[in-house]
C-alpha atoms as a PDB file:
ATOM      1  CA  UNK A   1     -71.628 -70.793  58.647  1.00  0.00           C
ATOM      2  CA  UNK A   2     -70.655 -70.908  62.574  1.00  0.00           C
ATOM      3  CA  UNK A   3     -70.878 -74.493  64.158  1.00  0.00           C
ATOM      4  CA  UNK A   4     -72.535 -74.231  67.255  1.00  0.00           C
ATOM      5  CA  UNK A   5     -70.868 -73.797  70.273  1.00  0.00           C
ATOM      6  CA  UNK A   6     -72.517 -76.499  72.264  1.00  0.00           C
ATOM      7  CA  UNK A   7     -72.552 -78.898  69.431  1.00  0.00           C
ATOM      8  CA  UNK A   8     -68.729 -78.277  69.296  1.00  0.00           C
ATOM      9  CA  UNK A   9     -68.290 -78.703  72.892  1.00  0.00           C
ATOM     10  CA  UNK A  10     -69.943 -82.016  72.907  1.00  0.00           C
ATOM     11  CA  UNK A  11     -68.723 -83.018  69.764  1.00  0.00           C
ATOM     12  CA  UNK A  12     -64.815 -82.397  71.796  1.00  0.00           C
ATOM     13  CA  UNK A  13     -66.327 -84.242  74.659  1.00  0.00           C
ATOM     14  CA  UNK A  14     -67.130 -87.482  72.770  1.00  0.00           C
ATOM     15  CA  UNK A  15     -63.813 -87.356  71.011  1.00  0.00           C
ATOM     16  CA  UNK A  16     -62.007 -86.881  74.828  1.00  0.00           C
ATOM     17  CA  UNK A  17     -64.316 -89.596  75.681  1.00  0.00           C
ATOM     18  CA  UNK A  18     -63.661 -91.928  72.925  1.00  0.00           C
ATOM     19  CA  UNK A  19     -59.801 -91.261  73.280  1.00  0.00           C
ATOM     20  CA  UNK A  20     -60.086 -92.124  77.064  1.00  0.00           C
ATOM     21  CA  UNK A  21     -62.200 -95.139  75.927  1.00  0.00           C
ATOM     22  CA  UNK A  22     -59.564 -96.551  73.454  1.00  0.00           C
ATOM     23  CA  UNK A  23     -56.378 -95.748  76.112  1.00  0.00           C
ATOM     24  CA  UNK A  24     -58.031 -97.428  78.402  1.00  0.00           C
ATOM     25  CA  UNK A  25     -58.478-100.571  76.285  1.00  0.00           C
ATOM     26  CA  UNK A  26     -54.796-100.221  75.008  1.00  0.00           C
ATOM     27  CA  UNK A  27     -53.635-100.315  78.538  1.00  0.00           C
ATOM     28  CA  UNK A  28     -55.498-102.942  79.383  1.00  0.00           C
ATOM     29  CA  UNK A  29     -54.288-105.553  76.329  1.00  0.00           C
ATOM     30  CA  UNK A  30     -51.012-104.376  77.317  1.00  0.00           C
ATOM     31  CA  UNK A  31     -51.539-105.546  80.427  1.00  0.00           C
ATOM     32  CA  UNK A  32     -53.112-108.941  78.854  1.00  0.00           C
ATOM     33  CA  UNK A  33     -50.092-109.620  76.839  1.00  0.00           C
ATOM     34  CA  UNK A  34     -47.776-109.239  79.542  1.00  0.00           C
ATOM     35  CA  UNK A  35     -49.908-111.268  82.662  1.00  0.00           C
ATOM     36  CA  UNK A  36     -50.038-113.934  79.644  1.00  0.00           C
ATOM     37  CA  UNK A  37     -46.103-113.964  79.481  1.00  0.00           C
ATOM     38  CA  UNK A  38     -46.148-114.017  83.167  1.00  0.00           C
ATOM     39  CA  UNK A  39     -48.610-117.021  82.858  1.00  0.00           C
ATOM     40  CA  UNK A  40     -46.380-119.056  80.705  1.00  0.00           C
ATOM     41  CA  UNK A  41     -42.755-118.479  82.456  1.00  0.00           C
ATOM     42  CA  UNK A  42     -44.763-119.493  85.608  1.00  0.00           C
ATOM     43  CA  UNK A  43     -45.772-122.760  84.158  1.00  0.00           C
ATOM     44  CA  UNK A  44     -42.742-123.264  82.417  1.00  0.00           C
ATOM     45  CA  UNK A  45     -40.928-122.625  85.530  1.00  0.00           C
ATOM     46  CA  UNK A  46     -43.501-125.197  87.253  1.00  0.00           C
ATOM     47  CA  UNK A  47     -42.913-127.803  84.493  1.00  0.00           C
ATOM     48  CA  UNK A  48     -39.167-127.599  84.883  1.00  0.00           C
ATOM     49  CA  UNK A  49     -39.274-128.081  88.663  1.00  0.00           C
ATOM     50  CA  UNK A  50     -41.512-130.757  88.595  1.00  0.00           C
ATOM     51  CA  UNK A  51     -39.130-132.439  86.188  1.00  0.00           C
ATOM     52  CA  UNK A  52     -36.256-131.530  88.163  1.00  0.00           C
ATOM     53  CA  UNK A  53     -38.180-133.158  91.493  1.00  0.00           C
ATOM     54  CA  UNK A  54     -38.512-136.795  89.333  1.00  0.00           C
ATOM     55  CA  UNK A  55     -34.851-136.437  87.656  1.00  0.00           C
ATOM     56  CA  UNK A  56     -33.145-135.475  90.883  1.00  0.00           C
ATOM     57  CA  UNK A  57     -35.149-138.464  93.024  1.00  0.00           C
ATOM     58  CA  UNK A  58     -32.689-140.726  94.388  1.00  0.00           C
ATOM     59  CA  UNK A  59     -32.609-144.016  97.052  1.00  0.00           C
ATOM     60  CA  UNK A  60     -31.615-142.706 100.512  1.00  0.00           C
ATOM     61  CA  UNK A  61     -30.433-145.648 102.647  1.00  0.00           C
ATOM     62  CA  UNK A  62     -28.826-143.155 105.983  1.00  0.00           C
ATOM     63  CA  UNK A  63     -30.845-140.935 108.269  1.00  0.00           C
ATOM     64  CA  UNK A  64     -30.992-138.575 110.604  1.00  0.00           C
ATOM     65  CA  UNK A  65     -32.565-138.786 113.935  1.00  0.00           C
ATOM     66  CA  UNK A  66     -34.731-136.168 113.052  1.00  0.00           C
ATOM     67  CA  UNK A  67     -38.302-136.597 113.572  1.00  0.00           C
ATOM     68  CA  UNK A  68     -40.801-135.780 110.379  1.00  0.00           C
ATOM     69  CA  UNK A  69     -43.317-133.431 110.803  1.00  0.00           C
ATOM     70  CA  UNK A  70     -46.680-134.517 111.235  1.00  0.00           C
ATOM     71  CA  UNK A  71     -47.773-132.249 108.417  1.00  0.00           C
ATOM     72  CA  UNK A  72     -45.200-133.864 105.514  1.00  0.00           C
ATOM     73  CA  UNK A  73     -46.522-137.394 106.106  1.00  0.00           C
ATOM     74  CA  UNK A  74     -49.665-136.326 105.506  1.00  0.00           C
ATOM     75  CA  UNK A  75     -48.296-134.329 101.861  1.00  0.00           C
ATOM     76  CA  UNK A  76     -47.025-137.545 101.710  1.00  0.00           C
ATOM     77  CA  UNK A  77     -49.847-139.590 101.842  1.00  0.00           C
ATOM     78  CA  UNK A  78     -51.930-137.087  99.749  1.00  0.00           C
ATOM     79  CA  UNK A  79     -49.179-137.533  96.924  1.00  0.00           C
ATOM     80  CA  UNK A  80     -49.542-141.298  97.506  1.00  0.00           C
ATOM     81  CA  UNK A  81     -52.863-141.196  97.311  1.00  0.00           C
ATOM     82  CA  UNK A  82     -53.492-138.782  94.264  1.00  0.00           C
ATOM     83  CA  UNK A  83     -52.205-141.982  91.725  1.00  0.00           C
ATOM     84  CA  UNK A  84     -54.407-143.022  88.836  1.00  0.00           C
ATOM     85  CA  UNK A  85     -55.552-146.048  89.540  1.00  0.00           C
ATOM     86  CA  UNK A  86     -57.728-148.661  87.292  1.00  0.00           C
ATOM     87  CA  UNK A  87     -61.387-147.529  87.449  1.00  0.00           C
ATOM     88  CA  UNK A  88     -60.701-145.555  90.623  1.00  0.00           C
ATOM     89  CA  UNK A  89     -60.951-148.398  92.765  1.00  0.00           C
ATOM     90  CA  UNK A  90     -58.070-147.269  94.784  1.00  0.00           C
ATOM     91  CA  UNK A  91     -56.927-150.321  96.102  1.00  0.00           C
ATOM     92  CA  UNK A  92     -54.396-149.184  98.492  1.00  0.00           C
ATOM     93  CA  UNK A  93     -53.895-149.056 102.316  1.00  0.00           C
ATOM     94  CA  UNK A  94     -50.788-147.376 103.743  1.00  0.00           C
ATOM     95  CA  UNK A  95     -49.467-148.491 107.407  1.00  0.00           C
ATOM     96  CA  UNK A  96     -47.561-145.297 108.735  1.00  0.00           C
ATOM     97  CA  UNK A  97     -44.715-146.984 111.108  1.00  0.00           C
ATOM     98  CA  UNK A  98     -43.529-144.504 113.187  1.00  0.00           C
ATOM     99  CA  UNK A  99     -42.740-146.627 116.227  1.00  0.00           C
ATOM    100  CA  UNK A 100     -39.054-147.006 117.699  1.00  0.00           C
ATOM    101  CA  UNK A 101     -39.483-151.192 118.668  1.00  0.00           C
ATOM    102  CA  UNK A 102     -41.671-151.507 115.453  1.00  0.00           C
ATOM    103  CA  UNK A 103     -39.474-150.103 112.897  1.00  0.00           C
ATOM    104  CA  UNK A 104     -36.247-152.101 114.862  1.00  0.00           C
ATOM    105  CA  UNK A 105     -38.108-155.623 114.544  1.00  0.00           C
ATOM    106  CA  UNK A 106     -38.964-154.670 111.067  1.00  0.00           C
ATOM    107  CA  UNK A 107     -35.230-153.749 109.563  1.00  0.00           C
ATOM    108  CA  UNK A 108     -33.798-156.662 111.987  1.00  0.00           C
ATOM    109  CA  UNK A 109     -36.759-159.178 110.038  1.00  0.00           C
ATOM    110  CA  UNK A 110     -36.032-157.701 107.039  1.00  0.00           C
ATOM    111  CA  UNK A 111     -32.232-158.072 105.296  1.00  0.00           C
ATOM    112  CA  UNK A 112     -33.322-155.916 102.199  1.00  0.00           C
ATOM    113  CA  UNK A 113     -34.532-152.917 104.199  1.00  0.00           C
ATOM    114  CA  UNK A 114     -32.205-153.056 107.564  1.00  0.00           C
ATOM    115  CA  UNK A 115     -32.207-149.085 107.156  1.00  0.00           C
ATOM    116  CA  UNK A 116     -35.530-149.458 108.741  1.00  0.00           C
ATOM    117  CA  UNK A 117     -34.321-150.048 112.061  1.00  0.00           C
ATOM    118  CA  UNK A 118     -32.811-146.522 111.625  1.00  0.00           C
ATOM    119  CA  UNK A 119     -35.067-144.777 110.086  1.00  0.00           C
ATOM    120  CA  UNK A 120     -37.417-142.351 112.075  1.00  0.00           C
ATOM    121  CA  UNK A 121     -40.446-143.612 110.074  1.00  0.00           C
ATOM    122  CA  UNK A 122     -41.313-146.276 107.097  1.00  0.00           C
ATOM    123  CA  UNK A 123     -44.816-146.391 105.422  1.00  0.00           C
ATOM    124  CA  UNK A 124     -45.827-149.901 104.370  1.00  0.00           C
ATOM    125  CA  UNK A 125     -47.651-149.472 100.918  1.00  0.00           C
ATOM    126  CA  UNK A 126     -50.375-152.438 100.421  1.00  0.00           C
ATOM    127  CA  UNK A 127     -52.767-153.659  98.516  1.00  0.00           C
ATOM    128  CA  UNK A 128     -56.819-154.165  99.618  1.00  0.00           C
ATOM    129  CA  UNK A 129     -57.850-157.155  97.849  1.00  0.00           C
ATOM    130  CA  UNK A 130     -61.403-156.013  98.691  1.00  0.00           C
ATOM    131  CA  UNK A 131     -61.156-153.408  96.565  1.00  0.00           C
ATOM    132  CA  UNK A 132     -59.705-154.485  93.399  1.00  0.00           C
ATOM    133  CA  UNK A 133     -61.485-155.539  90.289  1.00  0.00           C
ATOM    134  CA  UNK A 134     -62.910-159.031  89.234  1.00  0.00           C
ATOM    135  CA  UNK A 135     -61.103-161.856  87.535  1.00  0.00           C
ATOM    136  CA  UNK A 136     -57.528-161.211  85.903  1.00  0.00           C
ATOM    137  CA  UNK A 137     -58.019-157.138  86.016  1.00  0.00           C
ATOM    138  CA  UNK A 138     -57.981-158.011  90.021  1.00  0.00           C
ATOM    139  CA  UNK A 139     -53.798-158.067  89.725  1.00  0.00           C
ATOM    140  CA  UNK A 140     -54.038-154.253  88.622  1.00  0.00           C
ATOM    141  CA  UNK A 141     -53.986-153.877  92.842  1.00  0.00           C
ATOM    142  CA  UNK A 142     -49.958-154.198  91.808  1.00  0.00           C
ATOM    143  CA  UNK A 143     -49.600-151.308  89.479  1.00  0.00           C
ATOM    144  CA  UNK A 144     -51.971-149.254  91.187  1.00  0.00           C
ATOM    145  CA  UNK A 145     -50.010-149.577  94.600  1.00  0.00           C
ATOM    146  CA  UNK A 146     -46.969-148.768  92.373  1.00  0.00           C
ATOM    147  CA  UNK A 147     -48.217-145.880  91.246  1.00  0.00           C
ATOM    148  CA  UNK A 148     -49.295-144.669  94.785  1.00  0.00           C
ATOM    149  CA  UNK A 149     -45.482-145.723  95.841  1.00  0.00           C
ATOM    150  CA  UNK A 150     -44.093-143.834  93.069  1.00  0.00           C
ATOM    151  CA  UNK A 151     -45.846-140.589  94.209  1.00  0.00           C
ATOM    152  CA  UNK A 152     -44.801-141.119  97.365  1.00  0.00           C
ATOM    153  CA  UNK A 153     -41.429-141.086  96.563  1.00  0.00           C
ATOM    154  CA  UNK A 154     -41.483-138.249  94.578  1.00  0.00           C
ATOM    155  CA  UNK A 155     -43.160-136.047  97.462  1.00  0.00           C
ATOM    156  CA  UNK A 156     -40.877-137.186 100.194  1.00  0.00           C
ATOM    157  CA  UNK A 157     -37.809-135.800  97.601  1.00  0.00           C
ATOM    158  CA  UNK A 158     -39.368-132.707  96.879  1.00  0.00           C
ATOM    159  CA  UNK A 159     -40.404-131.746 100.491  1.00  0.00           C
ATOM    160  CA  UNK A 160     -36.396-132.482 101.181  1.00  0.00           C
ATOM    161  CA  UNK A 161     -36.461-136.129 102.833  1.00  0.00           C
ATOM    162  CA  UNK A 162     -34.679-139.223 102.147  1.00  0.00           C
ATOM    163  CA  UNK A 163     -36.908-142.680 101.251  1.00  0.00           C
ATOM    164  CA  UNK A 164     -36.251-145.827  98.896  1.00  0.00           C
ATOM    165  CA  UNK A 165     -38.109-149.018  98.044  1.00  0.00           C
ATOM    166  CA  UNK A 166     -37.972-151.975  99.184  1.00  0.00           C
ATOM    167  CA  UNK A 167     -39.542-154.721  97.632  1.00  0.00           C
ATOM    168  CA  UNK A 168     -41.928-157.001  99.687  1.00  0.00           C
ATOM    169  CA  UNK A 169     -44.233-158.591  97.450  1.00  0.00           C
ATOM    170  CA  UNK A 170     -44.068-161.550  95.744  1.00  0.00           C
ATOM    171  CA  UNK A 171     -41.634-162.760  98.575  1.00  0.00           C
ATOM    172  CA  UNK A 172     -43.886-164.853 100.014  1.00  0.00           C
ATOM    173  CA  UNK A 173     -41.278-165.285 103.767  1.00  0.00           C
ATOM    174  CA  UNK A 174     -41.401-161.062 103.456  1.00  0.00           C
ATOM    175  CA  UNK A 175     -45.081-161.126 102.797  1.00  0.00           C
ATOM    176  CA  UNK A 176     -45.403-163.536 105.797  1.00  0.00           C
ATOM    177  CA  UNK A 177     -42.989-161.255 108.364  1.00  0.00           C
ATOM    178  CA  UNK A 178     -44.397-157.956 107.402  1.00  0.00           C
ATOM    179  CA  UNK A 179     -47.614-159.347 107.748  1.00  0.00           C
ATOM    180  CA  UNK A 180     -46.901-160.623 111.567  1.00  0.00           C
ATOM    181  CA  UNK A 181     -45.278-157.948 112.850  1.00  0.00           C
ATOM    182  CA  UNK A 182     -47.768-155.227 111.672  1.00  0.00           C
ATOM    183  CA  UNK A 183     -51.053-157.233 112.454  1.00  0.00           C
ATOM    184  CA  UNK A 184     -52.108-156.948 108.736  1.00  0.00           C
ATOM    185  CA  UNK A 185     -55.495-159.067 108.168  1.00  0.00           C
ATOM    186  CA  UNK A 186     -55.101-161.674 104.959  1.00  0.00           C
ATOM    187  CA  UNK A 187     -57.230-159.485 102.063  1.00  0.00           C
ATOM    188  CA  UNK A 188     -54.020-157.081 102.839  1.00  0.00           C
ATOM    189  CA  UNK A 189     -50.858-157.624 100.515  1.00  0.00           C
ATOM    190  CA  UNK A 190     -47.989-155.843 101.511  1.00  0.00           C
ATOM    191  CA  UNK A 191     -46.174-154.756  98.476  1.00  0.00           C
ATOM    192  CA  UNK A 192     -43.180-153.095 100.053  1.00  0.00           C
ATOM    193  CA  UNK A 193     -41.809-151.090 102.637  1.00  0.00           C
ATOM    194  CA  UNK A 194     -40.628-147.612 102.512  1.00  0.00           C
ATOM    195  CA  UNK A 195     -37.943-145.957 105.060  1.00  0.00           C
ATOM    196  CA  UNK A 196     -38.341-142.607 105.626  1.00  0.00           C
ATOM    197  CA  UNK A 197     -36.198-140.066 106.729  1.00  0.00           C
ATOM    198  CA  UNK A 198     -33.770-136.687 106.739  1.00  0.00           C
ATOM    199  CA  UNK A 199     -31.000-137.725 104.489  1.00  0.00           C
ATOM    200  CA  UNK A 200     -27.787-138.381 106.151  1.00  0.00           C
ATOM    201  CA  UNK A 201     -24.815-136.980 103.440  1.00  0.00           C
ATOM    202  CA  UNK A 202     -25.790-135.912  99.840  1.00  0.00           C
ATOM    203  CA  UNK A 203     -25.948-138.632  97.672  1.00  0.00           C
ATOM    204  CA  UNK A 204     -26.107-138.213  93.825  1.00  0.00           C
ATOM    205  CA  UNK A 205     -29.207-138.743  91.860  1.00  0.00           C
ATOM    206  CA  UNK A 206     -28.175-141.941  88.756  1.00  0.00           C
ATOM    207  CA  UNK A 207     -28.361-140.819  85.371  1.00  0.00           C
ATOM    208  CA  UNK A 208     -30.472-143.865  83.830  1.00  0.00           C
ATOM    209  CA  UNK A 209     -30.940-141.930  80.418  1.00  0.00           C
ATOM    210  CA  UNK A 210     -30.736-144.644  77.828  1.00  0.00           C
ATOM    211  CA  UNK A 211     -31.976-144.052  74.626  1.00  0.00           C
ATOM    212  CA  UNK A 212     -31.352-147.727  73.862  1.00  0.00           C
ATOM    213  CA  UNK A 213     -34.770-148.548  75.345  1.00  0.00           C
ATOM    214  CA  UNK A 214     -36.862-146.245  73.182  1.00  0.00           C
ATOM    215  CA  UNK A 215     -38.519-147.827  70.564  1.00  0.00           C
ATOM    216  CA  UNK A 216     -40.818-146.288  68.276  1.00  0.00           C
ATOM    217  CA  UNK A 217     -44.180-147.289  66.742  1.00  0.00           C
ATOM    218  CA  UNK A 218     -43.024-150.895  66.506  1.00  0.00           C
ATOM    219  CA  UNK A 219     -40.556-152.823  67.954  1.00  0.00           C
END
């Protein structure tokens, strides 16, 4: 018996069809598999630099002259302010210090952060009393304003400047002096002061790997 010619010709056109159908598809997992593997070398190259940004974090203490753009202290304040914090009460105020006279009667008032005097700009990190939680949970202000500091710190390394900590709080004469020169009303707690600047020289990053201070499930 002959098949019929135009059941043959659609019977090839279904099969092109289907073949077309099923390359198509082929091509396109191909191209699945390999944007996937593009995916994850892209956040394993993220990962890495991130870790790379918090291992490679040193204390600068020497700047440049070099003024900081107006659009990294704001990064920088973004980072600051992007720290967990308990509830979300955010209980942090930062005092950008970009002054000449101001930062000079700040590092002269201040033995433990002189650099400031030098420094082209120093962020005071604090805490807003009004804004913290009730009863003991109200002293979480002080690791939440750590946290903010930390992130800080972090984003001024990464965006290629120089910073480092220095303590203010509890000192009650540094609370005082910080508080006087930068006008800060009392339910404002200074917790430190960070110098901020273009790092003058390279200085190496501390290896404080200890495994000594890793305990596990109990003490």
């Amino acid at each position: 018996m002959n098949a019929d010619p135009d059941i043959m010709k659609k019977t090839n056109l279904l099969t092109l069809l289907l073949a077309a159908a099923l390359l198509i598809v082929s091509v396109r997992a191909a191209f699945i598999r390999i944007e996937s593997e593009e995916d994850k070398k892209m956040t394993s190259s993220n990962s890495q630099i991130i870790i790379d940004a918090i291992k490679s974090r040193t204390s600068i203490r020497s700047y440049q002259g070099k003024k900081i753009e107006q659009e990294k202290i704001t990064e920088i304040l973004k980072a600051a302010m992007s720290a967990p914090s308990a509830r979300n009460r955010q209980p942090w105020v930062f005092i950008v210090i970009d002054d000449e006279a101001v930062l000079k009667e700040l590092g002269d008032a201040l033995p433990n952060a002189a650099m400031t005097a030098s420094a082209p700009l120093a962020i005071a990190v604090c805490g807003d009393l009004s804004k913290t939680l009730e009863g003991e949970s109200s002293e979480y202000w002080i690791q939440d304003t750590s946290a903010a500091t930390e992130n800080l710190l972090l984003a001024a390394s990464a965006m290629g400047l120089g910073a480092v900590w220095t303590g203010v709080y509890p000192n009650r004469g540094r609370i005082e002096t910080v508080r006087k020169i930068l006008n800060i009303p009392e339910n404002i707690i200074p917790l430190n002061l960070i110098p901020i600047g273009y790092p003058e020289g390279s200085p190496k990053p501390k290896n404080k790997w200890d495994e000594a201070n890793i305990h596990k499930n109990r003490w």
